[in-house]
C-alpha atoms as a PDB file:
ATOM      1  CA  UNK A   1       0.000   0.000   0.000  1.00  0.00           C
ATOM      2  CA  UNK A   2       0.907   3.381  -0.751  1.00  0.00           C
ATOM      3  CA  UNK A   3      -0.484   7.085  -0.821  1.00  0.00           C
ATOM      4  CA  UNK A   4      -0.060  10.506  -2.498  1.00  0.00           C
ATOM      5  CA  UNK A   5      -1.695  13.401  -1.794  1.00  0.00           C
ATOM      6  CA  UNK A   6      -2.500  17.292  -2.507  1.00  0.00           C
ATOM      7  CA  UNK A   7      -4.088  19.927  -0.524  1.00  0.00           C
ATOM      8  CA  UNK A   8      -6.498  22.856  -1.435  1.00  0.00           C
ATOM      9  CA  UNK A   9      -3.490  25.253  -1.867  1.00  0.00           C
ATOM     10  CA  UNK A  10      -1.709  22.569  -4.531  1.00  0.00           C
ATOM     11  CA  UNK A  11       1.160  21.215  -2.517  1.00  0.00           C
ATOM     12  CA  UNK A  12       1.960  17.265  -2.555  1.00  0.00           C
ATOM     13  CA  UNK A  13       2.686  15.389  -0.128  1.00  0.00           C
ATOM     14  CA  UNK A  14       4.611  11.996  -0.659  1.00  0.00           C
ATOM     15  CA  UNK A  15       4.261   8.111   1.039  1.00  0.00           C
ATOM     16  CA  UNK A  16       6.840   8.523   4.163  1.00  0.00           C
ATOM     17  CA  UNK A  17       5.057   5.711   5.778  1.00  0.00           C
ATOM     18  CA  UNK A  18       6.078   2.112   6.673  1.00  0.00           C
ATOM     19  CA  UNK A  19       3.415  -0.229   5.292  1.00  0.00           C
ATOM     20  CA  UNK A  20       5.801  -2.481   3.828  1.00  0.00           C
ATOM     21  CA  UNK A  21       5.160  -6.434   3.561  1.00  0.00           C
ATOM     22  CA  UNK A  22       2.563  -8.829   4.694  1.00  0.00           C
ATOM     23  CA  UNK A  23       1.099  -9.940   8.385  1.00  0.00           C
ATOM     24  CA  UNK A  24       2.196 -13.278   9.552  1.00  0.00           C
ATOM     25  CA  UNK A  25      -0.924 -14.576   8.613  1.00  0.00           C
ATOM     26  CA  UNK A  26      -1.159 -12.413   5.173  1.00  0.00           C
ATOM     27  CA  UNK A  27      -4.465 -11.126   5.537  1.00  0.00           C
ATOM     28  CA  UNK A  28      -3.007  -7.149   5.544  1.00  0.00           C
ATOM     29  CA  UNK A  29       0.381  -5.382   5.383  1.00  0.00           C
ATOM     30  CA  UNK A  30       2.507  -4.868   8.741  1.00  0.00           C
ATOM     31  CA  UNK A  31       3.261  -1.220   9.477  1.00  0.00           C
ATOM     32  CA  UNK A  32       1.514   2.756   9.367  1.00  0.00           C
ATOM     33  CA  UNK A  33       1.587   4.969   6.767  1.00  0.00           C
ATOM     34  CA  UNK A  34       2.421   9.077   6.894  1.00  0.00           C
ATOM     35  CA  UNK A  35       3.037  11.675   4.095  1.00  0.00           C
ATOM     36  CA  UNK A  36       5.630  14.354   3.979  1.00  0.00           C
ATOM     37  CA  UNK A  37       5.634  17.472   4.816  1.00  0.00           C
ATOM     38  CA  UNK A  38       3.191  18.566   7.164  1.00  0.00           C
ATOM     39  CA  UNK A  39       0.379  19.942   5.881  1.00  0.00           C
ATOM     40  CA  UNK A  40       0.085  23.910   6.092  1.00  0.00           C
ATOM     41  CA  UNK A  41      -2.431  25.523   8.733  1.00  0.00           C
ATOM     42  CA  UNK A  42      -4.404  27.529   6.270  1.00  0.00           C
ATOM     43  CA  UNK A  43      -4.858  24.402   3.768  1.00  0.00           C
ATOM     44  CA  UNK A  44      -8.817  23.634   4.007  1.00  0.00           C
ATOM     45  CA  UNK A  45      -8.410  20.009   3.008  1.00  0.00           C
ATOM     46  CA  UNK A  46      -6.697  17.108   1.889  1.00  0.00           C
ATOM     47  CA  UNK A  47      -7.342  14.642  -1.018  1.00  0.00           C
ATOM     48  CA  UNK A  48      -5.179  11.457  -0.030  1.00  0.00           C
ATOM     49  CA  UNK A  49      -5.139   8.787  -2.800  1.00  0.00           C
ATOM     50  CA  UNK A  50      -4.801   5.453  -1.532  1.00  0.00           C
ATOM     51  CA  UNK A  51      -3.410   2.455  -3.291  1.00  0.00           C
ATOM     52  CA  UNK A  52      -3.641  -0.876  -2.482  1.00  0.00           C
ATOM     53  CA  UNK A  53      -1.358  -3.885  -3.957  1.00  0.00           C
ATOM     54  CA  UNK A  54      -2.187  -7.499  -4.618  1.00  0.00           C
ATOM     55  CA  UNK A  55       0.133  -9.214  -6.300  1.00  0.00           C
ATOM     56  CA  UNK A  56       0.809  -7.175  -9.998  1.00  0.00           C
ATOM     57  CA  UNK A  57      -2.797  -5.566  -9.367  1.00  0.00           C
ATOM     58  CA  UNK A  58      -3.332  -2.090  -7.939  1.00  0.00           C
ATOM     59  CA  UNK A  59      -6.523  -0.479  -7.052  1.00  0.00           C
ATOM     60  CA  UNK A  60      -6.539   2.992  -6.334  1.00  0.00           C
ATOM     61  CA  UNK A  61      -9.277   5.583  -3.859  1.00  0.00           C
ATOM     62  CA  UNK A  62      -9.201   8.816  -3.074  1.00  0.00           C
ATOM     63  CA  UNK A  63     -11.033  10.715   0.001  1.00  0.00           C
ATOM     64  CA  UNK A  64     -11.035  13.887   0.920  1.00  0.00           C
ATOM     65  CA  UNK A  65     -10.737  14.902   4.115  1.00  0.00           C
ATOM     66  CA  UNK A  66     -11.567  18.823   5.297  1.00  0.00           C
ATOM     67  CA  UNK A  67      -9.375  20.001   7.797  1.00  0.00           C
ATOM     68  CA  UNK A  68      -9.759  22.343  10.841  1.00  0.00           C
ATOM     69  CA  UNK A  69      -9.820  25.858  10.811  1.00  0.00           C
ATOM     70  CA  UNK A  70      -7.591  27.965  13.039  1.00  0.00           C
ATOM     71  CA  UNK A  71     -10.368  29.432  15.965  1.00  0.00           C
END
């Protein structure tokens, strides 16, 4: 699994995470994923796109996620 991403104000963010290889028991991947850099306080939201690999297949989502505004 790995994941990309992009903000409101157009800045990327790249896979920085550790979801590398399979569980003991193979039913998921072993590990957390995190993007790089931090995120900006006056971005309004996030579009992460998520990608998970089987094998030679790959099968993409993306979610967007608002973010909090500074009170």
């Amino acid at each position: 699994m790995w994941l990309e991403a992009v903000d409101d104000l157009g800045n990327r963010y790249t896979d920085f995470g550790g979801a590398r290889g399979m569980s003991p028991d193979g039913s998921r991947t072993e590990g957390s994923l995190s993007g790089r850099p931090a995120v900006p306080s006056d971005s309004r939201s996030l579009t992460v796109r998520l990608v998970f690999m089987n094998g030679t297949d790959e099968s993409g989502y993306d979610l967007t996620i608002p973010l909090p505004s500074e009170s």
